[in-house]
N, C-alpha and C. Protein backbone atom coordinates (compact mmCIF):
# COMPACT_ATOMS: atom_id res chain seq x y z
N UNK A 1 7.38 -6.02 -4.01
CA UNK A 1 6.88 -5.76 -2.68
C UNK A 1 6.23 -7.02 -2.14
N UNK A 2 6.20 -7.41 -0.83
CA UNK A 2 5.84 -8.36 -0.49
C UNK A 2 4.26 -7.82 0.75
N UNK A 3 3.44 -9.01 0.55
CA UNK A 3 2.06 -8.84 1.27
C UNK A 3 1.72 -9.52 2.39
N UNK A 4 1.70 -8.54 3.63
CA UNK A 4 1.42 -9.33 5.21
C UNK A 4 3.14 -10.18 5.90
N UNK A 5 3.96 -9.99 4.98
CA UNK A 5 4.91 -10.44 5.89
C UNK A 5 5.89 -9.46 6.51
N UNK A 6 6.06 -8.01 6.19
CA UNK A 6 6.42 -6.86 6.07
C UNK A 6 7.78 -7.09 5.92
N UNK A 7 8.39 -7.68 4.74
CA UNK A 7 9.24 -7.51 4.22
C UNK A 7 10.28 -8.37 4.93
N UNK A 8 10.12 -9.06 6.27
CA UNK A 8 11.34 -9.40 7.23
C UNK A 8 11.96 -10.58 6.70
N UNK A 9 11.43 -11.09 5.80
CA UNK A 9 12.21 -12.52 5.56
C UNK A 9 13.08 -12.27 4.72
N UNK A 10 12.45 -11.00 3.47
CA UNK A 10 13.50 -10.69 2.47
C UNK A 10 14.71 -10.26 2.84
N UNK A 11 14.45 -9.28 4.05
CA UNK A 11 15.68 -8.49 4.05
C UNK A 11 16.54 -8.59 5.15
N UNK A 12 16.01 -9.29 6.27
CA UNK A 12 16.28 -9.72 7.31
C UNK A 12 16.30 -8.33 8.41
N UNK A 13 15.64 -7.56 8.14
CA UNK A 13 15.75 -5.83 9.10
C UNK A 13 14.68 -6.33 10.62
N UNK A 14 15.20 -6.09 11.47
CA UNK A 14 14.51 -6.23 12.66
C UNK A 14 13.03 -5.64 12.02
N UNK A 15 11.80 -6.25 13.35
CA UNK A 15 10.34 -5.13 12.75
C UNK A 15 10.51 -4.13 14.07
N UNK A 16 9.46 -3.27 13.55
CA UNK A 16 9.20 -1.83 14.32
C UNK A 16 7.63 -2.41 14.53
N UNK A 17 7.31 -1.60 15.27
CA UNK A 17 5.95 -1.30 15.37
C UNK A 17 5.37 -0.76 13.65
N UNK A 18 5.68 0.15 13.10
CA UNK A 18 5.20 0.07 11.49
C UNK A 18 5.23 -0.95 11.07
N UNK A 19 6.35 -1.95 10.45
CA UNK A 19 6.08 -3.13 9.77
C UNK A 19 5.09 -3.82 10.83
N UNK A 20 5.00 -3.95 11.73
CA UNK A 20 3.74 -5.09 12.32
C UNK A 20 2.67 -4.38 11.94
N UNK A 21 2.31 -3.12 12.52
CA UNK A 21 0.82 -2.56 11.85
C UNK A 21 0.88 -2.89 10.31
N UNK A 22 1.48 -2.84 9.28
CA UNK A 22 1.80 -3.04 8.09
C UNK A 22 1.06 -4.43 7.49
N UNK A 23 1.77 -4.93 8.16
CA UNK A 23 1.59 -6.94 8.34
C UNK A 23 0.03 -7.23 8.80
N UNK A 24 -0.29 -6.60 9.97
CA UNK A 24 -1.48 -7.04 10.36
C UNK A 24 -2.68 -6.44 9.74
N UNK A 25 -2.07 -5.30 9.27
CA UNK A 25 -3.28 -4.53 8.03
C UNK A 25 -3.59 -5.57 6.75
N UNK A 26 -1.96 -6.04 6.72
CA UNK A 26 -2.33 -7.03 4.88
C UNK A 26 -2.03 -6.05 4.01
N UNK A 27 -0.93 -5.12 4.37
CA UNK A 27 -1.09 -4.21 3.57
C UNK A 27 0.45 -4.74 2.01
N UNK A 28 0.41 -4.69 1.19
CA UNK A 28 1.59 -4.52 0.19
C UNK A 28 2.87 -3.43 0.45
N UNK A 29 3.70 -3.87 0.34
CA UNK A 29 5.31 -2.87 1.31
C UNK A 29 6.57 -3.58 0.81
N UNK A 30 7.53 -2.79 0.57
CA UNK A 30 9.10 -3.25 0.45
C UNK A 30 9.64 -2.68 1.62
N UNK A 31 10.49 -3.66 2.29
CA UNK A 31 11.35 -2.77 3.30
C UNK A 31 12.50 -2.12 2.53
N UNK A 32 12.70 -1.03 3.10
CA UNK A 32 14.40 -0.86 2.41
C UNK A 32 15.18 0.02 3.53
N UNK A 33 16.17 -0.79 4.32
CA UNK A 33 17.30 0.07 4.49
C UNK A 33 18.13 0.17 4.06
N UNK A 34 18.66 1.33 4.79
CA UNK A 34 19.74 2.12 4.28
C UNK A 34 21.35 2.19 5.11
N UNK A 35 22.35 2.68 5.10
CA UNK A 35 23.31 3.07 6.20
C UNK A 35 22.65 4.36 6.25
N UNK A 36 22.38 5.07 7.76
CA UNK A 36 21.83 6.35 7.68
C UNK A 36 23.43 6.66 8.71
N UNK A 37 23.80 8.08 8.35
CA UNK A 37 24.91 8.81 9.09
C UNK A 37 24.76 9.37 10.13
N UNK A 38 25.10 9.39 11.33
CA UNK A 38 24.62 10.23 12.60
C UNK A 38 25.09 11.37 12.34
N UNK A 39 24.50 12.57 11.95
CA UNK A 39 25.16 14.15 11.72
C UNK A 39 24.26 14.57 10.49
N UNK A 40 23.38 13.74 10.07
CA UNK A 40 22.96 13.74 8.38
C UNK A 40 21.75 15.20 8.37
N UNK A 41 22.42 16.29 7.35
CA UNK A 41 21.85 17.07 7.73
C UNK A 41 19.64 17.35 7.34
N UNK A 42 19.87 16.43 6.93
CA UNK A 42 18.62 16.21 6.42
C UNK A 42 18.14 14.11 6.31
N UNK A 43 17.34 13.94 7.63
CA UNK A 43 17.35 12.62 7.20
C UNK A 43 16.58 11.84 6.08
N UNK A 44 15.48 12.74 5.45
CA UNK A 44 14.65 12.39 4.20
C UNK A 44 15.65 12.37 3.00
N UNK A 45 16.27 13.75 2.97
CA UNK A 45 17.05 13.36 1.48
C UNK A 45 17.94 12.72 1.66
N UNK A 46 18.82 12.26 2.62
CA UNK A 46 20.01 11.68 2.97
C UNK A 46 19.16 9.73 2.40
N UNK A 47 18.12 9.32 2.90
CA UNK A 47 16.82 8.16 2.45
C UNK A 47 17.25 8.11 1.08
N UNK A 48 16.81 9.38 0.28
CA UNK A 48 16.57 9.64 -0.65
C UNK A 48 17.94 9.26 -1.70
N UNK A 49 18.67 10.18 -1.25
CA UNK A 49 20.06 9.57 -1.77
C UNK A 49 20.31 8.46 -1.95
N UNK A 50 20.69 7.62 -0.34
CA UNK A 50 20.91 5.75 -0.06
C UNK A 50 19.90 5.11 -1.29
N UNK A 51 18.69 5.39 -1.18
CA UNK A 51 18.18 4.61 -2.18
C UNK A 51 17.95 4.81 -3.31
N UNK A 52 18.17 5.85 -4.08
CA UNK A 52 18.75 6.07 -5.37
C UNK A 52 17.01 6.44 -5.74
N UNK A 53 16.06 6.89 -4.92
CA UNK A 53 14.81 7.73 -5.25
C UNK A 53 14.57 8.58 -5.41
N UNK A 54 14.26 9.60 -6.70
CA UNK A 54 13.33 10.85 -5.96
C UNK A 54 12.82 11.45 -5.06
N UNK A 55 13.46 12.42 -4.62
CA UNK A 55 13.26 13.22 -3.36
C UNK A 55 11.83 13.08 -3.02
N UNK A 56 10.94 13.27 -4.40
CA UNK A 56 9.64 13.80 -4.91
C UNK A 56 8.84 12.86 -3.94
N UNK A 57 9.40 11.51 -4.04
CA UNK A 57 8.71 10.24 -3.74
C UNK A 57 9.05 9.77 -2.32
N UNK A 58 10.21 10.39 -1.81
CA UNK A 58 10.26 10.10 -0.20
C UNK A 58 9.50 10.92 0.54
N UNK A 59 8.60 10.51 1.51
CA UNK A 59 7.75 11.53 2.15
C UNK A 59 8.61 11.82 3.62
N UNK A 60 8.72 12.39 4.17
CA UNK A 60 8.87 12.84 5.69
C UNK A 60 7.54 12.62 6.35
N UNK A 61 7.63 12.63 7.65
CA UNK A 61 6.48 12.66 8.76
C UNK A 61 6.85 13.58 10.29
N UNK A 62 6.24 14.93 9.71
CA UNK A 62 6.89 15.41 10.60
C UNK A 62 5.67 15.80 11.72
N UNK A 63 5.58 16.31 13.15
CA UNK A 63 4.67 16.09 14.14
C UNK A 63 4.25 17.66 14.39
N UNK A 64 3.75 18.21 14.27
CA UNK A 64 2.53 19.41 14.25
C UNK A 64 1.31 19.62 15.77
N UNK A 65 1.22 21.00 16.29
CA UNK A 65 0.22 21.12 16.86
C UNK A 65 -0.57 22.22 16.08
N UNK A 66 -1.66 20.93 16.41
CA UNK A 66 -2.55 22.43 15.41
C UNK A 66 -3.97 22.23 16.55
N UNK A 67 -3.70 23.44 16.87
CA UNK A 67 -4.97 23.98 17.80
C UNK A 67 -4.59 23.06 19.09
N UNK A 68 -3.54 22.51 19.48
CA UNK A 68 -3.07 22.19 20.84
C UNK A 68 -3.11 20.39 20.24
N UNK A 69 -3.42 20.10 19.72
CA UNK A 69 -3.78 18.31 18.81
C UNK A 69 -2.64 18.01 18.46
N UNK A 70 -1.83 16.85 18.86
CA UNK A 70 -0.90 16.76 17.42
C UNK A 70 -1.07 15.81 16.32
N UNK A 71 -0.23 16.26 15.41
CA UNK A 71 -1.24 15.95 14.12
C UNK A 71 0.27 15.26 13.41
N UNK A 72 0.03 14.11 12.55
CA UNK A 72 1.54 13.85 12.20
C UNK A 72 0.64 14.61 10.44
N UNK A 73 2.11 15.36 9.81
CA UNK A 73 1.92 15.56 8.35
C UNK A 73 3.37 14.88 7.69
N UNK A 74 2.24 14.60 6.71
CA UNK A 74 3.32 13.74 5.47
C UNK A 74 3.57 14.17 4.41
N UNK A 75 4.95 14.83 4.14
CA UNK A 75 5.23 15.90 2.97
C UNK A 75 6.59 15.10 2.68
N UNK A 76 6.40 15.68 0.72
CA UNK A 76 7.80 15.14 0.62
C UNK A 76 9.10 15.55 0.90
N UNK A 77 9.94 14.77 1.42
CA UNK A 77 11.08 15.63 1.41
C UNK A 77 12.33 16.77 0.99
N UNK A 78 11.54 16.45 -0.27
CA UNK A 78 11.85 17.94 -1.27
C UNK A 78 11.58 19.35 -0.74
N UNK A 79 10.40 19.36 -0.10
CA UNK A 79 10.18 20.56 0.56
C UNK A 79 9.80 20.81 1.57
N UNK A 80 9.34 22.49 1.77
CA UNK A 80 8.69 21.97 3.56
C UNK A 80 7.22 21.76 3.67
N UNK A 81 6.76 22.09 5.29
CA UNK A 81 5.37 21.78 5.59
C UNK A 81 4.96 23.09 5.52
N UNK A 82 3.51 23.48 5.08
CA UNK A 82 2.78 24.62 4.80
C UNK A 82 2.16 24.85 6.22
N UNK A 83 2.52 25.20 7.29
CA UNK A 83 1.62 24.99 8.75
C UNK A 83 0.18 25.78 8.15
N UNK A 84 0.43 26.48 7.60
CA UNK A 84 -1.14 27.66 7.70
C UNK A 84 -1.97 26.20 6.76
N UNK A 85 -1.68 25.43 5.68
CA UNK A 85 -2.19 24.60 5.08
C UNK A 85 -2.71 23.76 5.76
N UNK A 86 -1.87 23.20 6.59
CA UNK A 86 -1.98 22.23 7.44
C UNK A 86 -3.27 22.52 8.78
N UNK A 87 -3.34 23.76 8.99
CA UNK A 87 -3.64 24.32 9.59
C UNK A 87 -5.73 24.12 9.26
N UNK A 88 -5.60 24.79 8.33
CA UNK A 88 -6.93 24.78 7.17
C UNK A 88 -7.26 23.57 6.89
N UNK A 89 -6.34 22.70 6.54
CA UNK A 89 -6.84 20.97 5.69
C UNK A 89 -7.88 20.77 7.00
N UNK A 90 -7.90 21.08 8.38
CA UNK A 90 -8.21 20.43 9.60
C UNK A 90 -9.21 21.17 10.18
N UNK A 91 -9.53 22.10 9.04
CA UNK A 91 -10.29 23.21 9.36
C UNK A 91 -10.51 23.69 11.02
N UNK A 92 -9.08 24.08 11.03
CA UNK A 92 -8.35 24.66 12.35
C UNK A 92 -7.66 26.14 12.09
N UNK A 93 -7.31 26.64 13.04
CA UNK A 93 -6.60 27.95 13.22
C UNK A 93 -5.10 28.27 12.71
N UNK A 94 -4.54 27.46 14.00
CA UNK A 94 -3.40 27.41 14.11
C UNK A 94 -2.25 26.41 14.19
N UNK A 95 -1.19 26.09 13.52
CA UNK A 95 -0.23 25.30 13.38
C UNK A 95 1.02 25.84 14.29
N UNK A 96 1.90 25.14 14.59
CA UNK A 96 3.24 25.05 14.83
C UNK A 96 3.82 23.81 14.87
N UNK A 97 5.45 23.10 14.79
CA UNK A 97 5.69 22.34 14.90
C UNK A 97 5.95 21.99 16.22
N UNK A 98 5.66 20.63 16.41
CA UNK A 98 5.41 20.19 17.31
C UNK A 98 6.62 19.94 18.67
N UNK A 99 6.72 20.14 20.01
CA UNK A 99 8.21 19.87 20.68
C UNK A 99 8.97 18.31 20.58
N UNK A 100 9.80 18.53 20.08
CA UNK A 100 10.36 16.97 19.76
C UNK A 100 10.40 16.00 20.78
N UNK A 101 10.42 16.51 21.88
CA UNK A 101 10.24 15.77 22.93
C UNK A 101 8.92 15.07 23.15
N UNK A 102 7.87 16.12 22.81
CA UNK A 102 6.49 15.60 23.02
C UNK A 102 5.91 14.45 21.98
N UNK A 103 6.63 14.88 20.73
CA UNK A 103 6.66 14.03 19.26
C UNK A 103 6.86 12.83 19.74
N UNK A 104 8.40 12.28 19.97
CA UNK A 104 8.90 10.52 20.31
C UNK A 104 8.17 10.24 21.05
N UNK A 105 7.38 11.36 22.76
CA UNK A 105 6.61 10.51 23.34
C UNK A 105 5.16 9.80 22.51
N UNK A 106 4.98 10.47 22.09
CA UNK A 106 3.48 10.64 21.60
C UNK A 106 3.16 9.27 20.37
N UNK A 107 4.70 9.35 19.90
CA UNK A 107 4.71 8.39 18.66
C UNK A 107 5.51 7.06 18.95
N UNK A 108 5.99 6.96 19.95
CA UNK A 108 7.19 5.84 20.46
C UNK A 108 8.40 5.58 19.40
N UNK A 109 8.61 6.69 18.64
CA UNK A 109 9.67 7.05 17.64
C UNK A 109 10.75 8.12 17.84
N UNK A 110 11.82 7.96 17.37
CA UNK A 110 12.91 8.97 17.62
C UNK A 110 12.82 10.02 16.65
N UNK A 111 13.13 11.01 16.77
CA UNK A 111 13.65 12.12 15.46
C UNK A 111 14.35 11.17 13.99
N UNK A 112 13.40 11.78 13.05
CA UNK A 112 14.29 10.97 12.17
C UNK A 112 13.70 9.92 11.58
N UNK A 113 13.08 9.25 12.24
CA UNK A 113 12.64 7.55 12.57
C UNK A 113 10.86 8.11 12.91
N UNK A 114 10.63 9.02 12.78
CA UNK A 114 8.79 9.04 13.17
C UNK A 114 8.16 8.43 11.59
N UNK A 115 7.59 7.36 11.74
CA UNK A 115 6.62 7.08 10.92
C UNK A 115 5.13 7.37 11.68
N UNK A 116 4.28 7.47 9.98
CA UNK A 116 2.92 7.86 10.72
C UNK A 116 2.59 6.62 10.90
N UNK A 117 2.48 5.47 10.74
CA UNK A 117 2.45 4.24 10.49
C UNK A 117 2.65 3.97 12.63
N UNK A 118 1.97 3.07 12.68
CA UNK A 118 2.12 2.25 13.93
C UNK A 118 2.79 3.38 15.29
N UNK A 119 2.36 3.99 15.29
CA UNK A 119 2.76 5.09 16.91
C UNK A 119 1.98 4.61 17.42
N UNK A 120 2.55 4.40 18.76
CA UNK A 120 2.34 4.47 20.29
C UNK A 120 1.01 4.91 20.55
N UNK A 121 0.72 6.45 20.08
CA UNK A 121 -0.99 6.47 20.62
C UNK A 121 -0.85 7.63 19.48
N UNK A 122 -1.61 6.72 18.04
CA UNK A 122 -2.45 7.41 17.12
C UNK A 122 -2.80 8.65 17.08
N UNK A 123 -2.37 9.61 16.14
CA UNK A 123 -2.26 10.58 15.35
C UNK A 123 -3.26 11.21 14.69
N UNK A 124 -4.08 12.35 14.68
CA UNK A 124 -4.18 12.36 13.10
C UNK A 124 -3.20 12.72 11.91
N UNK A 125 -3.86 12.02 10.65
CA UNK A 125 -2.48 12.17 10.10
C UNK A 125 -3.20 13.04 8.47
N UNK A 126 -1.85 13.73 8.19
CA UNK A 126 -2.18 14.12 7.00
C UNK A 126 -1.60 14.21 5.76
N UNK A 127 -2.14 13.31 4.77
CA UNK A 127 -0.40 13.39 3.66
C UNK A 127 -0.86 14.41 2.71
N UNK A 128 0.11 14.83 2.16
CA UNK A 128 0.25 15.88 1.21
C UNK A 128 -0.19 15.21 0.10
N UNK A 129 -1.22 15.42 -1.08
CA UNK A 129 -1.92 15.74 -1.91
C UNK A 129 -0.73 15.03 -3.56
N UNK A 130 0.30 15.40 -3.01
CA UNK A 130 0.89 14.93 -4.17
C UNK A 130 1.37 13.74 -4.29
N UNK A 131 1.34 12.69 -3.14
CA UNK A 131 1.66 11.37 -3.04
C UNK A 131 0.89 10.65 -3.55
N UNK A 132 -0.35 11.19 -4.39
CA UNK A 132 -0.94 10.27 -4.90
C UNK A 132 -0.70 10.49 -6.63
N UNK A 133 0.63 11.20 -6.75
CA UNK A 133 0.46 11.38 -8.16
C UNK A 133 2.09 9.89 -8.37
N UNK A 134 1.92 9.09 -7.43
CA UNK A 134 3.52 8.29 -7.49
C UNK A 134 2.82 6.57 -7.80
N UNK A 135 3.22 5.83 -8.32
CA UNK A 135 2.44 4.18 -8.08
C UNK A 135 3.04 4.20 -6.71
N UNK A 136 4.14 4.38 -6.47
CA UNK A 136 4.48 4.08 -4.85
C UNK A 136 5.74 5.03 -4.08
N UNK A 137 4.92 5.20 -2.45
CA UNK A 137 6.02 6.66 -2.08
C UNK A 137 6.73 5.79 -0.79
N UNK A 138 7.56 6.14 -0.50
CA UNK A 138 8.69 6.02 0.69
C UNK A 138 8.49 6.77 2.06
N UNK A 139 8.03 5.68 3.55
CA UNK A 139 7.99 6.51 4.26
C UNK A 139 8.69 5.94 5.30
N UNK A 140 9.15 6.84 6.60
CA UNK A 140 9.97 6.18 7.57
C UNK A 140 9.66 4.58 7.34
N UNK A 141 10.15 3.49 8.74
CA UNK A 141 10.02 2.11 8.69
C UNK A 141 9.95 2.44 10.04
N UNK A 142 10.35 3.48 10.65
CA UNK A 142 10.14 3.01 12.32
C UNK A 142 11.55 3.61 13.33
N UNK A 143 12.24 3.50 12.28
CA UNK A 143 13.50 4.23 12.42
C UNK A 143 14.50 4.48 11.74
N UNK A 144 15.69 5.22 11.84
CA UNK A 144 16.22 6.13 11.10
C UNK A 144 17.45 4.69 10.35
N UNK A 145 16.97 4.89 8.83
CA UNK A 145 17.67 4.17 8.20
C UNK A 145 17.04 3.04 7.81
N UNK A 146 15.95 3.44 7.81
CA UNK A 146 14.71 1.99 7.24
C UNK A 146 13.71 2.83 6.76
N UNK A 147 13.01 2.48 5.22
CA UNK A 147 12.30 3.50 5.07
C UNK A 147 11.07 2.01 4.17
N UNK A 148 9.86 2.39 4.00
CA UNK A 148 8.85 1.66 3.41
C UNK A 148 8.11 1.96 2.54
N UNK A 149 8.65 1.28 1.45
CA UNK A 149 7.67 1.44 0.05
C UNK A 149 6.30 1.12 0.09
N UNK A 150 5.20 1.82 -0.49
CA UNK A 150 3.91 1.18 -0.42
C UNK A 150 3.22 1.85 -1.45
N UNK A 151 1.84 1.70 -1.54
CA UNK A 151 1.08 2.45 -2.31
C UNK A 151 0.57 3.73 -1.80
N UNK A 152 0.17 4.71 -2.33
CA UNK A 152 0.05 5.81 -1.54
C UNK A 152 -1.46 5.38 -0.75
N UNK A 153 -2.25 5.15 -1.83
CA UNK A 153 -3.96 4.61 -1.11
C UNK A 153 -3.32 3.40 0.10
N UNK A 154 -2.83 2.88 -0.05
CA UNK A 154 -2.14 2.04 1.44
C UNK A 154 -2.38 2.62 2.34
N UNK A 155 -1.29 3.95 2.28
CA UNK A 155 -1.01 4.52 3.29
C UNK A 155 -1.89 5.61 3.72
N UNK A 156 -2.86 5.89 2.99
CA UNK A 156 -4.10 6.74 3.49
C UNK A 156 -4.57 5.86 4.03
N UNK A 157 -5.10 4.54 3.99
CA UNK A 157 -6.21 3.42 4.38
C UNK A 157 -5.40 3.32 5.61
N UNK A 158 -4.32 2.77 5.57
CA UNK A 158 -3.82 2.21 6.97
C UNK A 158 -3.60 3.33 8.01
N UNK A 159 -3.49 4.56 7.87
CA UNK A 159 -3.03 5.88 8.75
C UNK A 159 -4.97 6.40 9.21
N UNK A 160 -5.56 6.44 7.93
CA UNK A 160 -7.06 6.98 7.69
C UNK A 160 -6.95 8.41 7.70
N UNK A 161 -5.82 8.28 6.99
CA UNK A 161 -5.32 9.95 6.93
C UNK A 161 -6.25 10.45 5.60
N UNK A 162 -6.33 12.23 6.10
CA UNK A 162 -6.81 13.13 5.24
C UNK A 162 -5.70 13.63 4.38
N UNK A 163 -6.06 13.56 2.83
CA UNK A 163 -5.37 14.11 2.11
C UNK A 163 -5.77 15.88 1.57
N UNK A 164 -4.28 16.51 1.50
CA UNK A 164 -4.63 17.83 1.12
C UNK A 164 -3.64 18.49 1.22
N UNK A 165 -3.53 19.43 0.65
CA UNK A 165 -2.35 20.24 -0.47
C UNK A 165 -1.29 20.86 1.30
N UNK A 166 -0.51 20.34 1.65
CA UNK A 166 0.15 21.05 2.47
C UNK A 166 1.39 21.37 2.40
N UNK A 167 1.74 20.71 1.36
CA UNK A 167 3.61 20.97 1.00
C UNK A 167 3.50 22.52 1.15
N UNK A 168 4.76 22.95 1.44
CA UNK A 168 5.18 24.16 0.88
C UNK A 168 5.66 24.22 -0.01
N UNK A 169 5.83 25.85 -0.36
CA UNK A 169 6.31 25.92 -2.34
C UNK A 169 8.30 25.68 -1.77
């Protein structure tokens, strides 16, 4: 993994807004893309596949209203999001997922491509509880077919996300 340069020299991948927040944090990161398929019925495990990782260890970031807020949660792609969890971690009411439309605005990201990492206008964010059982987890890069290795404490520090049990079973 390379530190503060977000990976662009190694791999030559355009930056996103994530790798620059990344870079300007100082944070430690591998870029890695992928070929991603337009039709892919799942774009986390489809990640998951291309790079020959554990589902366990690719996280998703998917966009949530909880109590009218949106909230980005970070679960792995193995399973789903617990809204009632999600709901509680925030010691809030109510969850639903969020309108995708309102999501890309909110995050300056497409479906697919939402990292919690570097959006447009900041999130709260919340990763799931089990990303800290990995030395390092996989999350979008900014868009679909670029995904970023890091440490999980990274990615709590740089997001200032709350951790807590929201996967679903």
């Amino acid at each position: 993994m390379t530190r503060g340069d977000g990976g662009r020299r190694t791999t030559g991948s355009r930056s996103t807004p994530a790798l620059a927040a990344l870079t300007a944090a100082g944070v430690t990161f591998a870029v890695h893309p992928y070929s991603h398929e337009e039709g892919a019925p799942s774009y986390g495990l489809e990640a998951a596949a291309a790079l020959g990782v554990e589902p366990e260890r690719v996280f998703k970031t998917l966009m949530a209203s909880v109590d009218g807020t949106l909230v980005a949660a970070v679960v792995p792609v193995s399973g789903p999001l617990d809204l009632k969890a999600l709901a509680s971690a925030l010691g809030r009411r109510k969850a639903a997922m969020a309108d995708p439309d309102a999501a890309e605005r909110r995050t300056g990201y497409v479906l697919g491509g939402i990292s919690p990492v570097g959006q447009r206008q900041a999130s709260p964010v919340v990763v799931d509880r089990s990303a800290l059982d990995h030395a390092s987890v996989f999350v979008s890069g900014g868009r679909r077919g670029l995904d970023i290795e890091l440490a999980p404490a990274d990615l709590v520090a740089v997001t200032h996300a709350l951790v807590a049990p929201i996967a679903g079973p």
